[in-house]
Protein backbone atom coordinates (compact mmCIF):
# COMPACT_ATOMS: atom_id res chain seq x y z
CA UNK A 1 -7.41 6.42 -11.19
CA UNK A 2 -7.15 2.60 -10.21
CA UNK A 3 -9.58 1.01 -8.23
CA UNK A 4 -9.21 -1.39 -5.66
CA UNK A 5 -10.53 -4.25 -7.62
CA UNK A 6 -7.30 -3.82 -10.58
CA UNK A 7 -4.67 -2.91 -7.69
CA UNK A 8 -6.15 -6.61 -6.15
CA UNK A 9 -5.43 -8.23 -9.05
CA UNK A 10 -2.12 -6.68 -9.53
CA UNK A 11 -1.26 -8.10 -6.55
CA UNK A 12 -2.33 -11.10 -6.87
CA UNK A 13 -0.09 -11.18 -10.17
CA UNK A 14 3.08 -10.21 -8.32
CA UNK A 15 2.09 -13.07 -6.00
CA UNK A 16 1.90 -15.22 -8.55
CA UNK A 17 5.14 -14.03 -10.32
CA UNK A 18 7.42 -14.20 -7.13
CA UNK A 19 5.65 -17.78 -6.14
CA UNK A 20 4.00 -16.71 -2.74
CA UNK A 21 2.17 -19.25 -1.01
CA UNK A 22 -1.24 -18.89 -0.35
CA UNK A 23 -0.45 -17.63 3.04
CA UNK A 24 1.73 -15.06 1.76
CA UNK A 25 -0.88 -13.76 -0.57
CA UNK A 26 -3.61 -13.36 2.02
CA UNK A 27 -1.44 -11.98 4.18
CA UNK A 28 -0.31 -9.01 1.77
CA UNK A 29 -4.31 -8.69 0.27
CA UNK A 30 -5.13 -8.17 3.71
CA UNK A 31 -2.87 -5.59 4.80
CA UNK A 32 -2.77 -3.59 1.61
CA UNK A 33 -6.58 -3.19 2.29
CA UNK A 34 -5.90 -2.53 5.90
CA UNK A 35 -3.71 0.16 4.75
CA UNK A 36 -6.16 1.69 2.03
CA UNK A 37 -8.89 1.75 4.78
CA UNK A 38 -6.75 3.64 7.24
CA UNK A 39 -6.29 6.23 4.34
CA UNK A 40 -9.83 6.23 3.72
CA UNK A 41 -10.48 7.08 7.25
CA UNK A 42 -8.06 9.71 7.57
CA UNK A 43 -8.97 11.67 4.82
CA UNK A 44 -12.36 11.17 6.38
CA UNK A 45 -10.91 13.01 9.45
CA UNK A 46 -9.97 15.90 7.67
CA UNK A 47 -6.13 14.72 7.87
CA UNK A 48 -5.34 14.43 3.82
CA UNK A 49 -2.73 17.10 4.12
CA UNK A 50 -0.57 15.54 7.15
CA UNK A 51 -1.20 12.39 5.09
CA UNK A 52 0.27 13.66 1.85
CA UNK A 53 3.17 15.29 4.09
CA UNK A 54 3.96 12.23 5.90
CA UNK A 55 3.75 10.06 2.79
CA UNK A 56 6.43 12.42 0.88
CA UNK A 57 8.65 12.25 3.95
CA UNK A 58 8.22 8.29 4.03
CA UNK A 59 9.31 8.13 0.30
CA UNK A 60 12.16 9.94 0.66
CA UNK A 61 13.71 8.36 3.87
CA UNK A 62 12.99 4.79 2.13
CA UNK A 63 14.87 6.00 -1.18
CA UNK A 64 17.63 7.58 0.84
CA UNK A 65 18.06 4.05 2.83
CA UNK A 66 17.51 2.01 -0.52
CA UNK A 67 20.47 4.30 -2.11
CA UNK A 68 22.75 4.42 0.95
């Protein structure tokens, strides 16, 4: 499993691949930690299984639209 602090860094390597500006980086840090805290608080609610199902039927919308 990866934790937070390698999927940071990962991050911060794409950022510095693609040549985001600083704003740009704090900006996606921020939200992609937003985003892992909302999970984190759902499956804290007892809502991991409507998470998984809504996740799968994300994925799948976003590859039919990439493929279209």
């Amino acid at each position: 499993m990866i934790d937070l602090k390698d999927s940071l860094l990962e991050l911060t390597d794409l950022g510095t691949k693609y040549n985001f500006n600083a704003e740009d980086r704090t900006l996606l840090l921020d939200r992609c930690i937003l985003l892992g805290e909302a999970c984190k608080f759902l499956k804290e609610l007892g809502l991991s299984e409507e998470l998984n199902e809504r996740h799968t039927k994300a994925c799948k919308k976003t590859v039919e639209l990439m493929y279209k």
